[in-house]
C-alpha atoms as a PDB file:
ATOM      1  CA  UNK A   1      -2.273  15.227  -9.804  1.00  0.00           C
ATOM      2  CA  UNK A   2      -1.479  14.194  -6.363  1.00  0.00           C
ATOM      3  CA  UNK A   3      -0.876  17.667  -5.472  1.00  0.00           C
ATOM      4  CA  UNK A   4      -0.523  16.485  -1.311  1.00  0.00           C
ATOM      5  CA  UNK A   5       0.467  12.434  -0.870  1.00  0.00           C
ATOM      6  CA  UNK A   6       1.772  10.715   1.955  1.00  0.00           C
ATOM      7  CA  UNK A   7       2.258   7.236   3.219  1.00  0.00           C
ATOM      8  CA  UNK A   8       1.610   5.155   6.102  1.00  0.00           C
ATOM      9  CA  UNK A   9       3.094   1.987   7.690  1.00  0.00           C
ATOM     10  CA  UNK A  10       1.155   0.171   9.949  1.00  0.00           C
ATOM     11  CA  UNK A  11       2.202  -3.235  11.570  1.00  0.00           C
ATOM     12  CA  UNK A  12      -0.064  -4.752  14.158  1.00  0.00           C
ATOM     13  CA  UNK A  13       1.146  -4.921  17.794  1.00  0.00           C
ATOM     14  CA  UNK A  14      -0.277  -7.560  20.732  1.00  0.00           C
ATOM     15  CA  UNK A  15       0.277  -4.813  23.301  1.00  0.00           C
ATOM     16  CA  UNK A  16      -0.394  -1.418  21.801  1.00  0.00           C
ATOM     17  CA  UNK A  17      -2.476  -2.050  18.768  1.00  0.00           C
ATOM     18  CA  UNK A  18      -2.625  -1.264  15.598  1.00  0.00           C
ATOM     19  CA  UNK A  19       0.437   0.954  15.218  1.00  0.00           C
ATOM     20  CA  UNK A  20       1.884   3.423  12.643  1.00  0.00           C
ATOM     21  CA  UNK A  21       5.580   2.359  12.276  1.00  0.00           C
ATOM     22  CA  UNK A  22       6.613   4.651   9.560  1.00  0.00           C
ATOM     23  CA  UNK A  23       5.125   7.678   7.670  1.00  0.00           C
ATOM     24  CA  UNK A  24       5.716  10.238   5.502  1.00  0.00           C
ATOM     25  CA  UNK A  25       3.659  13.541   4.152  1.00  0.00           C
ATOM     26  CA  UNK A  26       1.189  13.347   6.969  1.00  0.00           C
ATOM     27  CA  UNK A  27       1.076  14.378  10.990  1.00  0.00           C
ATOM     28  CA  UNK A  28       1.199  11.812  13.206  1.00  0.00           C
ATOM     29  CA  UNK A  29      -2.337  12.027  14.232  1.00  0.00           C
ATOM     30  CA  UNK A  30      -3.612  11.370  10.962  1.00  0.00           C
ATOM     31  CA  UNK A  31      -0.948   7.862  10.536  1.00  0.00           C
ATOM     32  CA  UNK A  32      -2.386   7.273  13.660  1.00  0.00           C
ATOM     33  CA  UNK A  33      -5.537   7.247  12.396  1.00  0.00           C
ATOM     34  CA  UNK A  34      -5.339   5.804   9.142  1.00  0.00           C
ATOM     35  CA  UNK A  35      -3.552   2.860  10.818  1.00  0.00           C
ATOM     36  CA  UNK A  36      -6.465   2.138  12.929  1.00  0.00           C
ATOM     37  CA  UNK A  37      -9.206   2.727  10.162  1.00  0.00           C
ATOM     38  CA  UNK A  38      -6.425   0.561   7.541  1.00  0.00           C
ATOM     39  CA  UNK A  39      -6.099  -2.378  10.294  1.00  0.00           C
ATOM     40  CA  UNK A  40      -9.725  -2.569  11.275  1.00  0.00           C
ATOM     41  CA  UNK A  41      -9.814  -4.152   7.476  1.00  0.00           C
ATOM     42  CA  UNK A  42      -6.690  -5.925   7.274  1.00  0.00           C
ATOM     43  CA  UNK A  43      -7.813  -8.105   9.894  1.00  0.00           C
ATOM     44  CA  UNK A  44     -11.446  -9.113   8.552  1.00  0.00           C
ATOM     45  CA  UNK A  45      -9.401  -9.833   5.280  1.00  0.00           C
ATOM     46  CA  UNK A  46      -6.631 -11.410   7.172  1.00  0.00           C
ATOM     47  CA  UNK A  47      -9.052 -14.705   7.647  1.00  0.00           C
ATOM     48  CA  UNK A  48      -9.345 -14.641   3.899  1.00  0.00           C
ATOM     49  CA  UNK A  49      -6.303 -13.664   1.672  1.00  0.00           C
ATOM     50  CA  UNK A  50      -2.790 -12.990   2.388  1.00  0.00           C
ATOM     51  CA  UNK A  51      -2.451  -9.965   0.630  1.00  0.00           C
ATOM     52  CA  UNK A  52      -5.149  -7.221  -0.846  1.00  0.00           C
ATOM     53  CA  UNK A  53      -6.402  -3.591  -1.758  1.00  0.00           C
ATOM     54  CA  UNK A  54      -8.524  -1.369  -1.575  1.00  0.00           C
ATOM     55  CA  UNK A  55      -9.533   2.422  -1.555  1.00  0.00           C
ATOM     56  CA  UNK A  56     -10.997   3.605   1.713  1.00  0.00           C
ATOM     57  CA  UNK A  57     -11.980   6.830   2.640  1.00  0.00           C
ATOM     58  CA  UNK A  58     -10.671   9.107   5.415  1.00  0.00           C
ATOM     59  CA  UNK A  59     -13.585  10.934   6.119  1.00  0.00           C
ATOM     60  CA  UNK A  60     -12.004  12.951   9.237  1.00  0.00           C
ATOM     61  CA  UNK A  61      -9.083  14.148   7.644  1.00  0.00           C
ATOM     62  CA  UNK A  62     -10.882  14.564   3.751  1.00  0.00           C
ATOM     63  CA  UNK A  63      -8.426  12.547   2.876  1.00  0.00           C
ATOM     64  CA  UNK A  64      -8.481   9.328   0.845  1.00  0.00           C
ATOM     65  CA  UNK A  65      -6.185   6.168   1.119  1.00  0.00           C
ATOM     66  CA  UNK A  66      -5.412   3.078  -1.236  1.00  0.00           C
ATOM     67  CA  UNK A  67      -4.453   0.793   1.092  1.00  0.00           C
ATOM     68  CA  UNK A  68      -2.161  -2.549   0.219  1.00  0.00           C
ATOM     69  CA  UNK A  69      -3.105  -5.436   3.122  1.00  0.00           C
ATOM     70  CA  UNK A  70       0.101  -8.084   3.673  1.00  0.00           C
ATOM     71  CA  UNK A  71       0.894 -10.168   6.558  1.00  0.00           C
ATOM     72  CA  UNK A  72       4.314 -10.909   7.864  1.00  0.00           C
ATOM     73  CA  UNK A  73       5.356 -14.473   9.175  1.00  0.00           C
ATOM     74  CA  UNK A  74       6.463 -13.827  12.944  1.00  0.00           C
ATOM     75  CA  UNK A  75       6.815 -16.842  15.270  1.00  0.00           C
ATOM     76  CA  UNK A  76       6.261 -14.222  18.312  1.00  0.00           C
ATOM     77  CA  UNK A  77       3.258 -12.895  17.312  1.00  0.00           C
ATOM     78  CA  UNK A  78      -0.679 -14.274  17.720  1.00  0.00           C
ATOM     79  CA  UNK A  79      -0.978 -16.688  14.806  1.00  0.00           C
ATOM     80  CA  UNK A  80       2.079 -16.702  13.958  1.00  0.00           C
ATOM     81  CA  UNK A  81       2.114 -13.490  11.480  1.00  0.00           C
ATOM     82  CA  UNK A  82       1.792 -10.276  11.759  1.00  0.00           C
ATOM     83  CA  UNK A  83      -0.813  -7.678   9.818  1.00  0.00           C
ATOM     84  CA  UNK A  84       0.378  -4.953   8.190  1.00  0.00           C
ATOM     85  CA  UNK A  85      -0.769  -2.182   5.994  1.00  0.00           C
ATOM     86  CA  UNK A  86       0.992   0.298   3.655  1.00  0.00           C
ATOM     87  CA  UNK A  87      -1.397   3.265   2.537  1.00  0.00           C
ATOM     88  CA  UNK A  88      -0.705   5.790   0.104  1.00  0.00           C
ATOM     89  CA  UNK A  89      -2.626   8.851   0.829  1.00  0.00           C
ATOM     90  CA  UNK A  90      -3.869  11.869  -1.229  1.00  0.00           C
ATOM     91  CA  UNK A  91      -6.619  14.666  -0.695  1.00  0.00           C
ATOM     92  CA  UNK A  92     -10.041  13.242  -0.797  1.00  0.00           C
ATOM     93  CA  UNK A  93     -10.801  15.660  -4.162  1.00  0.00           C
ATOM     94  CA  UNK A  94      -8.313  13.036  -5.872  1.00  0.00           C
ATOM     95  CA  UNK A  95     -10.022   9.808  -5.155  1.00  0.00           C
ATOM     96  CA  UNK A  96     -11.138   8.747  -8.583  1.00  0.00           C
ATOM     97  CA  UNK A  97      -6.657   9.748  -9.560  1.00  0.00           C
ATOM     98  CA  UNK A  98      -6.476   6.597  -6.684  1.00  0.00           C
ATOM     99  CA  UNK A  99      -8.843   4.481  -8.739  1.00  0.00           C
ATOM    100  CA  UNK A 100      -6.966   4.981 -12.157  1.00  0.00           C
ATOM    101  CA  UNK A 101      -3.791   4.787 -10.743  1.00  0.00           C
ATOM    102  CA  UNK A 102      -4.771   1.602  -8.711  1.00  0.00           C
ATOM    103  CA  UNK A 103      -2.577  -0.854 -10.779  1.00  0.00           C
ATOM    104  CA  UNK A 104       0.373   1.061 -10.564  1.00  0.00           C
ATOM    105  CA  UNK A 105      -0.257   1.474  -6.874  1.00  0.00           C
ATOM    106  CA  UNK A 106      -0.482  -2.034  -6.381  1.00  0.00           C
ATOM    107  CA  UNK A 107       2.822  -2.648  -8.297  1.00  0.00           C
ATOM    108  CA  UNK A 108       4.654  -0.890  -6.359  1.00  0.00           C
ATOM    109  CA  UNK A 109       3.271  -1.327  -3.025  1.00  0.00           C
ATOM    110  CA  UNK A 110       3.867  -5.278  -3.889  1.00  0.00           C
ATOM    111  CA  UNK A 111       7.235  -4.826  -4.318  1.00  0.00           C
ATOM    112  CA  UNK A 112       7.566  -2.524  -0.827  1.00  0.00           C
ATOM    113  CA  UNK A 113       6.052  -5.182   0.682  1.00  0.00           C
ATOM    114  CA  UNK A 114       8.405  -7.693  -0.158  1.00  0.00           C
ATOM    115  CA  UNK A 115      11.032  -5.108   1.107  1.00  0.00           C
ATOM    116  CA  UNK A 116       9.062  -5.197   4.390  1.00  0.00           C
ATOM    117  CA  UNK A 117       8.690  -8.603   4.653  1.00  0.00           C
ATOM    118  CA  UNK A 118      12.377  -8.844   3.849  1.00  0.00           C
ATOM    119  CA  UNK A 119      13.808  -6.130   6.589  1.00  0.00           C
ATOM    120  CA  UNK A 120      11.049  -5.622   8.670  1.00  0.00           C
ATOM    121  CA  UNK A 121      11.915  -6.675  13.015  1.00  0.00           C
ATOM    122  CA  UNK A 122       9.055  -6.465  15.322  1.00  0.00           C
ATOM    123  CA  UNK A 123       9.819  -3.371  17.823  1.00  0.00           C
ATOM    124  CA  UNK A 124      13.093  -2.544  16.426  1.00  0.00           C
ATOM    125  CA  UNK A 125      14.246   0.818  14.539  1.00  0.00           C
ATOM    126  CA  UNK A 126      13.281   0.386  10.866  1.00  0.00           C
ATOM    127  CA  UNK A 127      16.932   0.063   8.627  1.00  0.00           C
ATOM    128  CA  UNK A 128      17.461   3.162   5.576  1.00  0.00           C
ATOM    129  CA  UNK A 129      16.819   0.516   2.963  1.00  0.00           C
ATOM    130  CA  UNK A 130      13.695  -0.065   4.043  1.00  0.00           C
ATOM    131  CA  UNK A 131      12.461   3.290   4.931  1.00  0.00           C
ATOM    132  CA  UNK A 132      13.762   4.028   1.316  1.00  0.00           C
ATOM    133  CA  UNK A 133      11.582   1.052   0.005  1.00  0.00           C
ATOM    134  CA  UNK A 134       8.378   2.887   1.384  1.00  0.00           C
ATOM    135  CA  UNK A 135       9.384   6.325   0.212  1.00  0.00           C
ATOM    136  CA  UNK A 136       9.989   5.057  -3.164  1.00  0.00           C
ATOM    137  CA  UNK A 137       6.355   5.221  -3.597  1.00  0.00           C
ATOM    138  CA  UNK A 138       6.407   8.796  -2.889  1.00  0.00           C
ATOM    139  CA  UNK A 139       8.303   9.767  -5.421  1.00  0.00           C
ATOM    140  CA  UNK A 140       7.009   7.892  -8.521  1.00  0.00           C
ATOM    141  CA  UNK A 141       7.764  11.166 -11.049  1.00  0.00           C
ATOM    142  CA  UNK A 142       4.720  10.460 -13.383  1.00  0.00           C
ATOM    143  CA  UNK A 143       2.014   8.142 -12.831  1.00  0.00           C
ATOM    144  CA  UNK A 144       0.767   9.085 -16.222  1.00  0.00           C
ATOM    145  CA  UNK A 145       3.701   7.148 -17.930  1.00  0.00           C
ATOM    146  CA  UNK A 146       3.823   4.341 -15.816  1.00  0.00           C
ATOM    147  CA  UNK A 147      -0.165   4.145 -16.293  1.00  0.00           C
ATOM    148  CA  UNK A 148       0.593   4.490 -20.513  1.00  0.00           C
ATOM    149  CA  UNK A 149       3.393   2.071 -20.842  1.00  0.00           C
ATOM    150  CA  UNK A 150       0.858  -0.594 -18.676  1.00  0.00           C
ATOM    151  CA  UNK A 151      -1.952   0.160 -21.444  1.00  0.00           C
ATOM    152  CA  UNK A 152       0.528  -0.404 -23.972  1.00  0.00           C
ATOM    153  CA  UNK A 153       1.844  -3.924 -22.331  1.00  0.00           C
ATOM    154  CA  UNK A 154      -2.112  -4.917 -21.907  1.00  0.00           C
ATOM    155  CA  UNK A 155      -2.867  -3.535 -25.664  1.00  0.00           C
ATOM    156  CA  UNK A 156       0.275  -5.582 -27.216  1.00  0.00           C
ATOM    157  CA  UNK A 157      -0.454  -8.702 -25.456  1.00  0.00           C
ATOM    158  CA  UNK A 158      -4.536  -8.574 -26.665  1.00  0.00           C
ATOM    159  CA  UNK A 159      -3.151  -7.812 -30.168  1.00  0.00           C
ATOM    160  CA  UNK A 160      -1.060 -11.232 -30.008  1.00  0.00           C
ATOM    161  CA  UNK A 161      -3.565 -13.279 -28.647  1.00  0.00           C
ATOM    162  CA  UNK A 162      -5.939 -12.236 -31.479  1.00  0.00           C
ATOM    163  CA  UNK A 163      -3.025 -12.710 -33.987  1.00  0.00           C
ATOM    164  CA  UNK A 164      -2.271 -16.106 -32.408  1.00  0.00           C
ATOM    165  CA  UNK A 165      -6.416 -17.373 -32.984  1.00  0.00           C
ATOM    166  CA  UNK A 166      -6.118 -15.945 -36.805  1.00  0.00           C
ATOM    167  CA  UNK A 167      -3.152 -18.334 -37.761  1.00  0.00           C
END
């Protein structure tokens, strides 16, 4: 499962565009490119939420991306904020893994993002704690039990509603 993964970075810039600030388990060329397929996205769903997913294919590199949309509150920037994306990237044989492992993905990304949001400055040298943050995603040792102890949560919590309506 997830036999080659990487992530990308990608923050928005005014003056070079959208730009991969940080990534891991791919060539530059292909962050390069995944930030500019990732950002052409965040911004049509910048108008409309402040955060989102999705799964998007990399056709030219068979590869496959889910890809976690934020913004980040900058006073500098156009707007205000700034677009980012964080994409976790696998082989494009794995895309339907990417699907069922989409709520973990999310989880975790959510919580990098905060990270981001947190130590994140426009045009400066990313810190270790957040470059950490981002790789932390990388090393998740088994989806499969993060994806088991979820059903179980979801299971437990439909059992006590249905418990609840009896009495």
């Amino acid at each position: 499962m997830f036999e080659s993964r990487g992530i990308c970075l990608a923050i928005f810039d005014e003056e070079a565009g959208p730009t991969s600030i940080y990534f891991k388990g791919i060539d530059k060329e292909t962050a390069d490119k995944i930030a500019l397929k990732t950002m052409v996205g965040a911004v049509v769903l910048s108008h409309h939420v402040n955060e989102g997913e999705s799964i998007i294919p990399i056709q030219e590199e068979q590869k496959s991306a889910f890809v976690y949309y934020f913004s980040i509150a900058d006073e500098k920037a156009r707007g205000g904020e700034r677009i980012g994306t964080l994409s976790f990237v696998v082989n494009k044989e794995e895309t339907d893994e990417l699907y069922r492992f989409a709520p973990i993905l999310s989880e975790h990304s959510k919580r990098i993002v905060q990270d981001v949001k947190k130590y994140y400055i426009h045009r400066q040298q990313l810190l270790q704690v957040l470059i950490d943050s981002v790789d932390s995603i990388l090393s998740i040792e088994d989806f499969e039990k993060e994806l088991i102890k979820k059903q179980k949560k979801s299971r437990f919590k439909i059992t006590l509603k249905r418990e609840e309506k009896i009495w």
